[in-house]
N, C-alpha and C. Protein backbone atom coordinates (compact mmCIF):
# COMPACT_ATOMS: atom_id res chain seq x y z
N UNK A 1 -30.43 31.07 9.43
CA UNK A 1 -30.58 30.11 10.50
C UNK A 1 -30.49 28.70 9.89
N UNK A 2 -29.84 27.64 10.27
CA UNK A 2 -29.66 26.36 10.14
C UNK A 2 -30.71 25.53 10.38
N UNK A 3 -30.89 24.49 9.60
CA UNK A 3 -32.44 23.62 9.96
C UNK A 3 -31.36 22.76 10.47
N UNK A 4 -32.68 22.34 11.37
CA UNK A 4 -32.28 21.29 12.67
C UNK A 4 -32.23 19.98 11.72
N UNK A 5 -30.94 19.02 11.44
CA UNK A 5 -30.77 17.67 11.30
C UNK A 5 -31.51 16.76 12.27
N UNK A 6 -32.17 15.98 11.62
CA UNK A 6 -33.00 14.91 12.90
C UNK A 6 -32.96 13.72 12.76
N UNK A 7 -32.48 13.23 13.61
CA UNK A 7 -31.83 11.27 13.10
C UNK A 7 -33.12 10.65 14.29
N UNK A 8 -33.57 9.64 13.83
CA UNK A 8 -34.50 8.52 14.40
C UNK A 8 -33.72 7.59 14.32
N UNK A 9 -33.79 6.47 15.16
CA UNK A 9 -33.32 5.38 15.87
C UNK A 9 -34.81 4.34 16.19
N UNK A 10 -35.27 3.93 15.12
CA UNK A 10 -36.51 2.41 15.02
C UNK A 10 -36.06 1.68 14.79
N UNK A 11 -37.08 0.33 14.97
CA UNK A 11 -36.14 -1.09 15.00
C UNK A 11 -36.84 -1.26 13.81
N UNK A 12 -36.00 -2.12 13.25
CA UNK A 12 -35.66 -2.92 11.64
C UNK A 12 -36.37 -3.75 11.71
N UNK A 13 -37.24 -4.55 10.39
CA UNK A 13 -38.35 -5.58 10.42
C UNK A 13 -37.20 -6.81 10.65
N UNK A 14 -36.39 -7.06 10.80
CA UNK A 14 -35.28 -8.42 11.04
C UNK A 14 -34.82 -8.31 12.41
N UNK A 15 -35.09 -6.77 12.98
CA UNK A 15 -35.02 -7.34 14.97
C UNK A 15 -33.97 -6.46 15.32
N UNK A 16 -32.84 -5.80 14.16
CA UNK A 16 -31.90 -5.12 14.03
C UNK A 16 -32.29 -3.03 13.90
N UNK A 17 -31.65 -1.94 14.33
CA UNK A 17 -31.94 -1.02 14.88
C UNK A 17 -31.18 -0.22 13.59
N UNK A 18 -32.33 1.06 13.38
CA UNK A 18 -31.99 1.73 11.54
C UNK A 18 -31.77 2.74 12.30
N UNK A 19 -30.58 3.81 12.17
CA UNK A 19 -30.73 5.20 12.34
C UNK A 19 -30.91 5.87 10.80
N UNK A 20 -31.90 6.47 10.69
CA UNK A 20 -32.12 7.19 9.58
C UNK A 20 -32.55 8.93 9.63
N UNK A 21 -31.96 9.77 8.75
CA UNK A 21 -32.19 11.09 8.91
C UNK A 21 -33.83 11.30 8.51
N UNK A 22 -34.53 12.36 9.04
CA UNK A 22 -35.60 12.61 8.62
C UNK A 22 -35.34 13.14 7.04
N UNK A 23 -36.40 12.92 6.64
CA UNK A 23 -36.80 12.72 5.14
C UNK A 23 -36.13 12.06 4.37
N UNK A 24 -35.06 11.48 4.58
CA UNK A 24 -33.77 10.24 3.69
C UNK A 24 -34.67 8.98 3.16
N UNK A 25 -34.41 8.58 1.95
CA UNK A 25 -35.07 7.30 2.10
C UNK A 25 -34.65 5.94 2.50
N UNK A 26 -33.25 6.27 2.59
CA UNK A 26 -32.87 5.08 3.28
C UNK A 26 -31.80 5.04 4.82
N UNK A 27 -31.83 4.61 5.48
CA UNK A 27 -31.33 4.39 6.64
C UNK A 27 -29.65 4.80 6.32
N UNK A 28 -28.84 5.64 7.19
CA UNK A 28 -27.58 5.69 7.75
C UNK A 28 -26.35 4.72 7.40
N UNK A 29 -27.53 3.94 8.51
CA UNK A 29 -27.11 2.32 9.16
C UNK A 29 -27.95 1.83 9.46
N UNK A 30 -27.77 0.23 9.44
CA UNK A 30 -28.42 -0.32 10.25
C UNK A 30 -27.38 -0.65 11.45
N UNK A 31 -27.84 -1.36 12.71
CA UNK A 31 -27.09 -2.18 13.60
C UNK A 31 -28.15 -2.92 14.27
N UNK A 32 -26.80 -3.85 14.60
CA UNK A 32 -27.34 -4.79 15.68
C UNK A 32 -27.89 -4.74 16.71
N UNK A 33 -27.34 -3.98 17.37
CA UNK A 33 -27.60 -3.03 19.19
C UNK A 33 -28.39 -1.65 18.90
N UNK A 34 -29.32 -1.36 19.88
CA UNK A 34 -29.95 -0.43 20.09
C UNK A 34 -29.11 0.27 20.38
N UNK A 35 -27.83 0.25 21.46
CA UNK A 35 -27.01 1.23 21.90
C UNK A 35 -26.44 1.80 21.24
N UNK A 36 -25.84 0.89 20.11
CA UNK A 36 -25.02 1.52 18.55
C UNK A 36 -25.77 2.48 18.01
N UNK A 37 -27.03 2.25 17.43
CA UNK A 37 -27.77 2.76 16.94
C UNK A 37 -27.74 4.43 17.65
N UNK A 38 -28.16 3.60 19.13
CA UNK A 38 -28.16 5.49 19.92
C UNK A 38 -26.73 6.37 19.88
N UNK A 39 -26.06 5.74 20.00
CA UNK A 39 -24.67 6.39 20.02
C UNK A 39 -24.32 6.99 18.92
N UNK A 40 -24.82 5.95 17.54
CA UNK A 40 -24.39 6.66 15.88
C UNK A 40 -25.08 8.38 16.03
N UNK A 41 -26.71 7.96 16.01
CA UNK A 41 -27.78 8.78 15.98
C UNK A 41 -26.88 10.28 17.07
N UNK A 42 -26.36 10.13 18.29
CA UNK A 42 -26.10 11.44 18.77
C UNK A 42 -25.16 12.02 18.11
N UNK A 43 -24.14 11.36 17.85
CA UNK A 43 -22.74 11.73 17.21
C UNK A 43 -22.90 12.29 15.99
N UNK A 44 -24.03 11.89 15.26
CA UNK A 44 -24.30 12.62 14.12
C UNK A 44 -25.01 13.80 14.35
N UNK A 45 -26.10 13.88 15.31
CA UNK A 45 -26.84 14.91 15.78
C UNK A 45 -25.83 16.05 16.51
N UNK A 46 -25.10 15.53 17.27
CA UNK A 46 -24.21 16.42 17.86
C UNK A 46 -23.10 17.17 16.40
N UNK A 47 -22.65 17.05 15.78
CA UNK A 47 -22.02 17.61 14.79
C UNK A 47 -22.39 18.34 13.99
N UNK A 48 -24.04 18.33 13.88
CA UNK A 48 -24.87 19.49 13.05
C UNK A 48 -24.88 20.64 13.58
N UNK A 49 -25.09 21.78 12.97
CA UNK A 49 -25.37 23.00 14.02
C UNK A 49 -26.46 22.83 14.90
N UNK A 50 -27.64 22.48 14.47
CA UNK A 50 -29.01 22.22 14.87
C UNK A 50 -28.99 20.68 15.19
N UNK A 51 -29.22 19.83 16.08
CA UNK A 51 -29.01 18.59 15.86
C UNK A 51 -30.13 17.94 16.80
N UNK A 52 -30.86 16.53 16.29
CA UNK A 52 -31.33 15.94 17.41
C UNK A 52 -31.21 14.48 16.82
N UNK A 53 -31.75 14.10 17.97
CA UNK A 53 -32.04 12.00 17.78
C UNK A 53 -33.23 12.00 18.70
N UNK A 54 -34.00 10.86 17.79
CA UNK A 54 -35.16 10.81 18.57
C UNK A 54 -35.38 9.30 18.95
N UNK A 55 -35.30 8.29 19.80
CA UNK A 55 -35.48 7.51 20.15
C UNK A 55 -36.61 6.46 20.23
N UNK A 56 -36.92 5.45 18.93
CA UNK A 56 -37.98 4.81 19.53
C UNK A 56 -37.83 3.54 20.45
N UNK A 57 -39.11 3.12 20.99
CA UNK A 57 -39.00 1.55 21.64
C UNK A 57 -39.60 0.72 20.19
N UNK A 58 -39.21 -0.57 20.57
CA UNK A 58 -39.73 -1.54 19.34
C UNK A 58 -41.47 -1.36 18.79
N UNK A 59 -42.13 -0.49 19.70
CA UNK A 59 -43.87 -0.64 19.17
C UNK A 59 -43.63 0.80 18.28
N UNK A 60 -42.67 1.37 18.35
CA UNK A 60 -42.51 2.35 17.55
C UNK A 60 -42.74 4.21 18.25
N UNK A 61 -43.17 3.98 19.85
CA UNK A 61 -43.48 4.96 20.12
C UNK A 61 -42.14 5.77 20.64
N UNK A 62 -42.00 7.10 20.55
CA UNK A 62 -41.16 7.68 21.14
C UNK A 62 -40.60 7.67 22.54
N UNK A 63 -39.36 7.25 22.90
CA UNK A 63 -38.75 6.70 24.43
C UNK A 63 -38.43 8.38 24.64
N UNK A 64 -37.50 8.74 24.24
CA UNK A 64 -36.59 9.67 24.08
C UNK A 64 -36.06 10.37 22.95
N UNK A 65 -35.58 11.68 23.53
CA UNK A 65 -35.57 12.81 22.31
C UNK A 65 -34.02 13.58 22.92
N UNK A 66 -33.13 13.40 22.21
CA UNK A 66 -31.51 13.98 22.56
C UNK A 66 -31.70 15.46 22.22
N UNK A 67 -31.74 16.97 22.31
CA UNK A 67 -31.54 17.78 21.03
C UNK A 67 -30.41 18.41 21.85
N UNK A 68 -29.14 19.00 20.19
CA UNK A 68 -28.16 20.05 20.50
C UNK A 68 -27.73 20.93 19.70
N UNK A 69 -27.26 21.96 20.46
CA UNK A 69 -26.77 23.16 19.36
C UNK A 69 -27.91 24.38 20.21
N UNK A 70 -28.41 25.33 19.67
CA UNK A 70 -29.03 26.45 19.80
C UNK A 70 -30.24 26.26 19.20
N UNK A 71 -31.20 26.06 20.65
CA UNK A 71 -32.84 26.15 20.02
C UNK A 71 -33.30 27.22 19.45
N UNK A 72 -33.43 27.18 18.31
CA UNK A 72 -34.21 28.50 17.71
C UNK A 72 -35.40 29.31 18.16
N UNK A 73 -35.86 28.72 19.32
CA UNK A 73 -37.76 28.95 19.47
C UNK A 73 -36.82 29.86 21.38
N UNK A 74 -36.99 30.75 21.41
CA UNK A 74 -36.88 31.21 22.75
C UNK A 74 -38.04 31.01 23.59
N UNK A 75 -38.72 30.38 24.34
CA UNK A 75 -40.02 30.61 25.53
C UNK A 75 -39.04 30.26 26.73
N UNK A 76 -39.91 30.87 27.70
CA UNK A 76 -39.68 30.87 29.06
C UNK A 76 -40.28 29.00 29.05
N UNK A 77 -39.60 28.83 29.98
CA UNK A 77 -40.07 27.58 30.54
C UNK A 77 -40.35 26.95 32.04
């Protein structure tokens, strides 16, 4: 089974938006636009087998969460 790739999308101490993979130590990218940022973050998530992006707002809390590919965890929902 494939581990899920997970890209975050936080804002940069200069006002500018980091997509960075979980556990990487350094950022992707940076950009200018939040939208860039979201758009990099899916496109990369979408190309993994397992893929997500997780979205923060500037206080750092989670907005939104993209995931794709085949959830490993089956529950009824």
């Amino acid at each position: 089974m494939s581990k899920r790739r997970v890209y975050h999308v936080t804002p940069a101490e200069d006002g500018d938006w980091k997509v960075k993979e979980r556990g990487a130590k350094r950022a992707v990218r940076v950009l200018e636009d939040k939208t860039d940022a979201l758009k990099l973050a899916k496109d990369l998530a979408k190309k993994a087998n397992l893929g997500q992006a997780i979205v923060h707002g500037k206080d750092g809390v989670i907005q939104t969460e993209h995931t794709y590919g085949q959830d490993p965890e089956k529950t009824k929902g």
